[in-house]
Protein backbone atom coordinates (compact mmCIF):
# COMPACT_ATOMS: atom_id res chain seq x y z
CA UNK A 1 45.50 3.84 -57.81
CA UNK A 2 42.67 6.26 -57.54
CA UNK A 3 39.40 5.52 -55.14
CA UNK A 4 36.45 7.21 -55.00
CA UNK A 5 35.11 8.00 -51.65
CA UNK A 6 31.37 7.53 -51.64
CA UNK A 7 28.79 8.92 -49.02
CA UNK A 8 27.19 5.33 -47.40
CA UNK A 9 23.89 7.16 -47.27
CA UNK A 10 23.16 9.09 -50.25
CA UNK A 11 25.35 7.54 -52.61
CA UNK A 12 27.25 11.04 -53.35
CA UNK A 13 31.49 10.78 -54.25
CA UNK A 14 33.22 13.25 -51.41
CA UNK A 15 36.28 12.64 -52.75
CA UNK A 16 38.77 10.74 -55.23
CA UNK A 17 42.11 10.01 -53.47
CA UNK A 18 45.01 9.60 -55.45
CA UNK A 19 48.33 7.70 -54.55
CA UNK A 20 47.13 4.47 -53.36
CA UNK A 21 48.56 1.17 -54.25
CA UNK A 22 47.43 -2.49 -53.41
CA UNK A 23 49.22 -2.12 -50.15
CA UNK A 24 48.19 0.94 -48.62
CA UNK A 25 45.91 0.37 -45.40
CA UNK A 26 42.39 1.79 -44.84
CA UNK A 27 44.35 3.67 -42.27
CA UNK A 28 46.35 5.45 -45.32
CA UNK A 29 43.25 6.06 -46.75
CA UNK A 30 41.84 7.70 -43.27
CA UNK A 31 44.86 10.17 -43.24
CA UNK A 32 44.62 11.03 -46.90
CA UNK A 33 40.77 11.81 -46.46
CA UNK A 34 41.00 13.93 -43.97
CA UNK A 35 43.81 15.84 -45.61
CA UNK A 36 40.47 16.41 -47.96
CA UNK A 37 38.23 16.95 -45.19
CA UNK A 38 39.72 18.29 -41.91
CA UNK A 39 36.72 17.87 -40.13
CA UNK A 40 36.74 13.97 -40.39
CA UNK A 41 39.50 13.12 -38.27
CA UNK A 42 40.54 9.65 -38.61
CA UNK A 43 38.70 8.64 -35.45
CA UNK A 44 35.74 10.10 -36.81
CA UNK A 45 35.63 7.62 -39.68
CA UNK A 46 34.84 4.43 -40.92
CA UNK A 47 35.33 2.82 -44.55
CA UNK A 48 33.39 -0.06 -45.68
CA UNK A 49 33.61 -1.69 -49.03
CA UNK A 50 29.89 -1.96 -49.65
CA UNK A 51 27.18 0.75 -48.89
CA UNK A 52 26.13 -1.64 -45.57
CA UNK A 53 28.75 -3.74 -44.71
CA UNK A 54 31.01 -4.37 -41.95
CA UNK A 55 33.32 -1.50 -41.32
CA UNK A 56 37.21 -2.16 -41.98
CA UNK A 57 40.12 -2.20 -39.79
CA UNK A 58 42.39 0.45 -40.18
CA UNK A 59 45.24 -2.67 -40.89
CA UNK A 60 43.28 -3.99 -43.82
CA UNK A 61 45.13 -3.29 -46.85
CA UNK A 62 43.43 -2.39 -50.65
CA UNK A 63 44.99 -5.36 -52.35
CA UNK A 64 42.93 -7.70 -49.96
CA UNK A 65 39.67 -6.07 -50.90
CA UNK A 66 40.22 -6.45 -54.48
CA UNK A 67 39.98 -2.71 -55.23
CA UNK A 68 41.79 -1.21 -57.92
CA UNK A 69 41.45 1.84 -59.94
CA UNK A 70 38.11 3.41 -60.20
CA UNK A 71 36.80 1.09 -57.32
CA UNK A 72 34.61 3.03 -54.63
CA UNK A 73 35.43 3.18 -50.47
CA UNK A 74 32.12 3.78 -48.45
CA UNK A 75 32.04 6.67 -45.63
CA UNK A 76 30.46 6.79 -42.82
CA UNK A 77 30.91 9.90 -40.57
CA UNK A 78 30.76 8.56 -36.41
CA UNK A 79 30.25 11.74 -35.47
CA UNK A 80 32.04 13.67 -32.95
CA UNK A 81 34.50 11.51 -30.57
CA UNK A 82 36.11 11.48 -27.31
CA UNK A 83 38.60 9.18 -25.72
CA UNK A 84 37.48 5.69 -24.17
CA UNK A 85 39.47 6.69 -21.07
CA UNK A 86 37.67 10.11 -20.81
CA UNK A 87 34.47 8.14 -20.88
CA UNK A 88 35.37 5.52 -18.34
CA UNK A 89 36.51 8.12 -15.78
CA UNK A 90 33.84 10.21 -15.60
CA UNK A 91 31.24 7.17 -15.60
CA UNK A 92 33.11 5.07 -12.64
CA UNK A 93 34.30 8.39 -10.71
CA UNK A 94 30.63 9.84 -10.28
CA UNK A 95 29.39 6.36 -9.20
CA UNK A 96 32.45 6.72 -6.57
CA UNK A 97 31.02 10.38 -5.30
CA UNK A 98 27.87 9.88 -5.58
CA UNK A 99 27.71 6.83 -3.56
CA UNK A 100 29.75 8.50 -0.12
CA UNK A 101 27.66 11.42 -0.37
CA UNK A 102 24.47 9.43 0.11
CA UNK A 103 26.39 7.12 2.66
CA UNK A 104 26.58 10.15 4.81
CA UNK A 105 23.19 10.66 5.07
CA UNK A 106 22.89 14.51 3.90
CA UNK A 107 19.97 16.50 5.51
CA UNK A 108 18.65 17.66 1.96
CA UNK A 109 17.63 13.29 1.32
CA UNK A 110 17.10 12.53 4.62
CA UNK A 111 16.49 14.81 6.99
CA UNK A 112 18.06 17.10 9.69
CA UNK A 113 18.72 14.31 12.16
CA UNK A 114 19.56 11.19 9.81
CA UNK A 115 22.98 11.70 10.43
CA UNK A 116 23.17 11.01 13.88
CA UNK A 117 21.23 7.79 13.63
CA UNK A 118 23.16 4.35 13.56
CA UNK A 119 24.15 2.46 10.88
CA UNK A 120 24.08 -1.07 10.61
CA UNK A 121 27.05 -2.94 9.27
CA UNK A 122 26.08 -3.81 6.25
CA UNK A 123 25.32 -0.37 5.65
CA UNK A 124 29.29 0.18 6.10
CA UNK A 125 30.44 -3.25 4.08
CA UNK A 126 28.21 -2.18 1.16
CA UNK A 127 29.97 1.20 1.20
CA UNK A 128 33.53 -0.06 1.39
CA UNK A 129 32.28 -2.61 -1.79
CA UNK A 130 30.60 0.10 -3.80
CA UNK A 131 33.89 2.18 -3.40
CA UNK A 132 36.47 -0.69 -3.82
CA UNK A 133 34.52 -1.68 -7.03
CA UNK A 134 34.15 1.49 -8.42
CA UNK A 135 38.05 2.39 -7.29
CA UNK A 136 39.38 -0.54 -9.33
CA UNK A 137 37.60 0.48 -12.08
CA UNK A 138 39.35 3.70 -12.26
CA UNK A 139 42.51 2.11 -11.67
CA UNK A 140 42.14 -0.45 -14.07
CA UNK A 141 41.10 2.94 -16.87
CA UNK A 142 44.83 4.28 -15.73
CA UNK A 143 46.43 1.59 -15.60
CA UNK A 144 45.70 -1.98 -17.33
CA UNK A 145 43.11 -1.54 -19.47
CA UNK A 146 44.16 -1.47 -23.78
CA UNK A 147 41.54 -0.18 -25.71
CA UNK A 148 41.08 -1.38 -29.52
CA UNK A 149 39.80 2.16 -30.80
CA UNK A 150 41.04 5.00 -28.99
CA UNK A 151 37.35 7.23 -28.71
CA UNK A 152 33.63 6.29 -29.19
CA UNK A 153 30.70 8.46 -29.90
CA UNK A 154 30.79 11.49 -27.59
CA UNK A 155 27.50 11.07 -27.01
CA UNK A 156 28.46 7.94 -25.25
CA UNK A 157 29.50 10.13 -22.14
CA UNK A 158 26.10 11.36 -21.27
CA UNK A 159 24.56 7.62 -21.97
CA UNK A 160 26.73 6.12 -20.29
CA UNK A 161 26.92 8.07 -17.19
CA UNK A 162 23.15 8.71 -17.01
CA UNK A 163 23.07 4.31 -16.60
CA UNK A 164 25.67 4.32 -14.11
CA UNK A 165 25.31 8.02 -11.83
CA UNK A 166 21.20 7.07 -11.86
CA UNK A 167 21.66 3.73 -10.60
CA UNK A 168 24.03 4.23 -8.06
CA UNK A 169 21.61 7.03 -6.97
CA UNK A 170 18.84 4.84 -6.87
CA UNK A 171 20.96 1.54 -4.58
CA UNK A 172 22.44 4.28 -2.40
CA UNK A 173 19.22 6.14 -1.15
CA UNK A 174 17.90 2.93 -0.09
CA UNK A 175 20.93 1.08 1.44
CA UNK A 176 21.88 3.89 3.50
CA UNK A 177 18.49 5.44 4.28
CA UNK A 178 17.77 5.51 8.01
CA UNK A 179 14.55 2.62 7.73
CA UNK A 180 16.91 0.69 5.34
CA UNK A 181 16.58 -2.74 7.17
CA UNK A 182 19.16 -5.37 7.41
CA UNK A 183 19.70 -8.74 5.88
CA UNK A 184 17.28 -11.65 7.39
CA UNK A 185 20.02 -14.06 7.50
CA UNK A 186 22.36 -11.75 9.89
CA UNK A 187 26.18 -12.40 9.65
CA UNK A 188 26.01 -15.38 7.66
CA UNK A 189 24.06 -13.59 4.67
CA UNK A 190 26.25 -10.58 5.10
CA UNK A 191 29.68 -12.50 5.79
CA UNK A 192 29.13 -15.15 2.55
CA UNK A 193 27.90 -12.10 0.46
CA UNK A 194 31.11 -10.26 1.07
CA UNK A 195 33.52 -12.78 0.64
CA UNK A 196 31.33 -14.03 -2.56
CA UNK A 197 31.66 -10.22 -3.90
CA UNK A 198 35.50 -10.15 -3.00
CA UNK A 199 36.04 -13.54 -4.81
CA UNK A 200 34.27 -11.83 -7.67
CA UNK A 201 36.19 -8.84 -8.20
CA UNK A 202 39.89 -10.61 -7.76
CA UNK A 203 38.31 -12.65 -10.50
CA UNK A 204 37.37 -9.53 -12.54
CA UNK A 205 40.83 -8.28 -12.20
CA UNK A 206 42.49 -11.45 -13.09
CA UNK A 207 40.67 -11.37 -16.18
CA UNK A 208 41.38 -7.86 -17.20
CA UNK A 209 45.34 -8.62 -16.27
CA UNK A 210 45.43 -11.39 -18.74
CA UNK A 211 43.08 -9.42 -21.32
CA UNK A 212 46.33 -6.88 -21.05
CA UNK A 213 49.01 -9.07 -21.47
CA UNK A 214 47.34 -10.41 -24.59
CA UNK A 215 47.53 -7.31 -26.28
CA UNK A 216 51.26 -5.81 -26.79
CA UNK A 217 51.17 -1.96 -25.77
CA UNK A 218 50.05 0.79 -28.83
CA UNK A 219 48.60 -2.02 -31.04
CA UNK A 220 45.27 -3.47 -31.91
CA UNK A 221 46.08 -6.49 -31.86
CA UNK A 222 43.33 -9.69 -31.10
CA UNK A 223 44.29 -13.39 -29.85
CA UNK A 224 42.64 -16.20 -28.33
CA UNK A 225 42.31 -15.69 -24.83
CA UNK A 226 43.30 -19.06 -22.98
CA UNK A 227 43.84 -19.62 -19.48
CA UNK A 228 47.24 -18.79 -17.91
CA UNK A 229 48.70 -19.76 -14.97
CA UNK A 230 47.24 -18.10 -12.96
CA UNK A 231 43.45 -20.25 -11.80
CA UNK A 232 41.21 -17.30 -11.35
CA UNK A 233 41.43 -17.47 -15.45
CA UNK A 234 39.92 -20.67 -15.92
CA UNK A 235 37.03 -19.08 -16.71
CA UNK A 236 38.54 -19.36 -20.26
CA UNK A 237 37.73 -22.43 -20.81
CA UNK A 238 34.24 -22.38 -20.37
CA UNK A 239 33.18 -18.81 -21.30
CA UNK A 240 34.79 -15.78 -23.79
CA UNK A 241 34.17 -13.19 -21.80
CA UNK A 242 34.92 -14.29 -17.94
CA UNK A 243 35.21 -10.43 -16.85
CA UNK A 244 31.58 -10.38 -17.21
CA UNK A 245 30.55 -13.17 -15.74
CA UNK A 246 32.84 -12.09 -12.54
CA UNK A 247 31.46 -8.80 -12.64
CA UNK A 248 27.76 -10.55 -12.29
CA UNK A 249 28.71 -12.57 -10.03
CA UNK A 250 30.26 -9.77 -7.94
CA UNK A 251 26.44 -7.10 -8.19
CA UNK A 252 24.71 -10.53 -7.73
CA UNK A 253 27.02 -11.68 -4.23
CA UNK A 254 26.27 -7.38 -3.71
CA UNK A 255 22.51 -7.97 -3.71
CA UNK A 256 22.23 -10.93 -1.68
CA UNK A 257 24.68 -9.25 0.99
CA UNK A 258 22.58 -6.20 1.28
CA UNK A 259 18.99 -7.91 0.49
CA UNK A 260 18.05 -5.03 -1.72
CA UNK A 261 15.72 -4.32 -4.71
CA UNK A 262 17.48 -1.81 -6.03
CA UNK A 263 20.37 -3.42 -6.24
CA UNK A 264 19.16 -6.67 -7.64
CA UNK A 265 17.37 -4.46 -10.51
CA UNK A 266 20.78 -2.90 -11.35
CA UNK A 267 22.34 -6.30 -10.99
CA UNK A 268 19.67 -7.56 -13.26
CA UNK A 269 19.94 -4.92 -15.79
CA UNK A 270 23.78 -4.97 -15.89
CA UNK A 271 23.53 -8.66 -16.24
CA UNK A 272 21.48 -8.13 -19.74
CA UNK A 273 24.12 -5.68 -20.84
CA UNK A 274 27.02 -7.92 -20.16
CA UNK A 275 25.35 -10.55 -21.84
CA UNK A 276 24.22 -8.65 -25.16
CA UNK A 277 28.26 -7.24 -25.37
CA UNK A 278 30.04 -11.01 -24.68
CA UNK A 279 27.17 -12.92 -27.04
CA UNK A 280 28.86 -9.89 -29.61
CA UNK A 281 32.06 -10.61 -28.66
CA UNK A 282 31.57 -14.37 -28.63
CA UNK A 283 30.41 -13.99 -32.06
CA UNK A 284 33.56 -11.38 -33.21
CA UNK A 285 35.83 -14.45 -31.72
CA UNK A 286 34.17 -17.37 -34.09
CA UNK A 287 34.14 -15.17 -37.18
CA UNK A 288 37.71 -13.95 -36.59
CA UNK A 289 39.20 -17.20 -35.65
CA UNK A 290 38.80 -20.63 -37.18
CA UNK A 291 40.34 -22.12 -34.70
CA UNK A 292 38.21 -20.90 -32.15
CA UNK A 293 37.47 -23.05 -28.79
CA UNK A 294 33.33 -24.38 -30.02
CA UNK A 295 32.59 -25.15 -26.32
CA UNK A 296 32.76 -21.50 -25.06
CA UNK A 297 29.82 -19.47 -24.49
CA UNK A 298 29.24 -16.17 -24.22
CA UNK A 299 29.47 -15.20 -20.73
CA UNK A 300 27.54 -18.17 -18.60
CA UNK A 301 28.92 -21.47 -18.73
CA UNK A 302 27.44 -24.32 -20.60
CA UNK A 303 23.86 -21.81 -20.98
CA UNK A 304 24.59 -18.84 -22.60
């Protein structure tokens, strides 16, 4: 079977691969392409089989799309790539950094003498959250999370980073600035926002655990995610992305705990985030799965 590989944009044929049958994978055809073209690694491209449609899984084979000889493959170049671990280290470890070095109150932000002046507690507890959150991340990159494409835009790095190293710039010069002034509610607003935060990030990690289990190591494979035995993933049943909504609640219990702007705007803004990627996600699950749960939502239960 020969297929004609035709520029998305302008319409032009790149290429005419040769060799294919019904069950070769858009994957084959990724490896024979860039045989072609070396400079399109296979993470570099994407195949659909109309000029702007969906693009294909690398597991999707030419028999199921009806193609046969003479039929036409769509290219898209994505552009440079790097790895989505690459991406996720450098984004969570400057938040980490950046975070301790305001906590210490340098003399370049603050002032010769800011240093020496006391902290309040909450000053400390919001440190030892910003770090534990931002540590678990980083852990979670090494160590649990399975990603279902191995790189995204390299581009991605500097976006990516610019959200997360400017925000954490942003909570940190106020929380641990000198005049930074302490929650109105004393103990019992710092107390019930900690243990609301920790609550929130066991959650978070629950979720990611199960996340990992559902996917067998070196594959791409998607399932339903139900709840296991474990009740921290309940969350399941109400929402299909519970990660999120843990994470939220975890910046929201932050913000209350350290009654700061700052850190209600970045709790605010990650919130939208979240909730664009799960209403996505939410939508990937229904269109992938007929079976799938129709009282979910997206990432809040029963709303959204």
């Amino acid at each position: 079977m020969e297929i004609s590989v035709v520029d998305g944009r302008s319409g032009k044929t790149l290429s005419t691969l040769t060799d294919l049958f019904e069950n070769s994978t858009i994957g084959d055809v990724k490896r024979q392409f860039y045989q072609r073209k070396p400079k399109y690694y296979p993470d570099r491209q994407s195949f659909r089989s109309e000029p702007k449609g969906r693009s294909l899984r690398d597991d999707v084979t030419l028999g199921s799309l009806d193609l046969d000889a003479g039929s036409k493959l769509y290219f898209k170049d994505l552009g440079p790539q790097v790895g989505w671990s690459t991406v996720f280290l450098v984004e969570y470890a400057g938040p980490l950094v950046l975070y301790l070095l305001f906590y210490i109150r340098p003399a370049i932000v603050y002032g010769a003498d800011a240093a020496t002046k006391p902290k309040d507690k909450v000053v400390d507890i919001a440190a030892f959250c910003w770090t534990l959150h931002y540590a678990k991340r980083l852990l979670e990159t090494i160590f649990v999370h399975r990603f279902s494409h191995a790189t995204m835009p390299i581009l991605n790095i500097f976006k990516n980073s610019g959200y997360y190293w400017g925000f954490t710039a942003f909570v940190a010069y106020f929380i641990n600035h000198p005049l930074y002034t302490p929650p109105a509610y004393g103990d019992l607003q710092v107390y019930g926002g900690l243990a609301a935060f920790l609550f929130n990030e066991f959650g978070n990690l629950c979720i990611h655990l199960a996340l990992r289990n559902l996917r067998p190591a070196g594959s791409t494979q998607r399932r339903i995610p139900y709840p296991t035995g474990n009740p921290m993933t309940q969350l399941f049943s109400f929402v299909s992305c519970p990660n999120y909504t843990y994470e939220a609640g975890a910046w929201i219990s932050f913000s209350i705990m350290t009654q700061c702007v700052p850190a209600l705007l970045f709790t605010l803004a990650g919130l939208y985030q979240m909730t664009v990627w799960a209403m996505g996600k939410h939508r990937n699950y229904k269109r992938e799965f007929k079976e799938y749960p129709r009282g979910r939502k997206s990432i809040i239960p029963f709303l959204i």
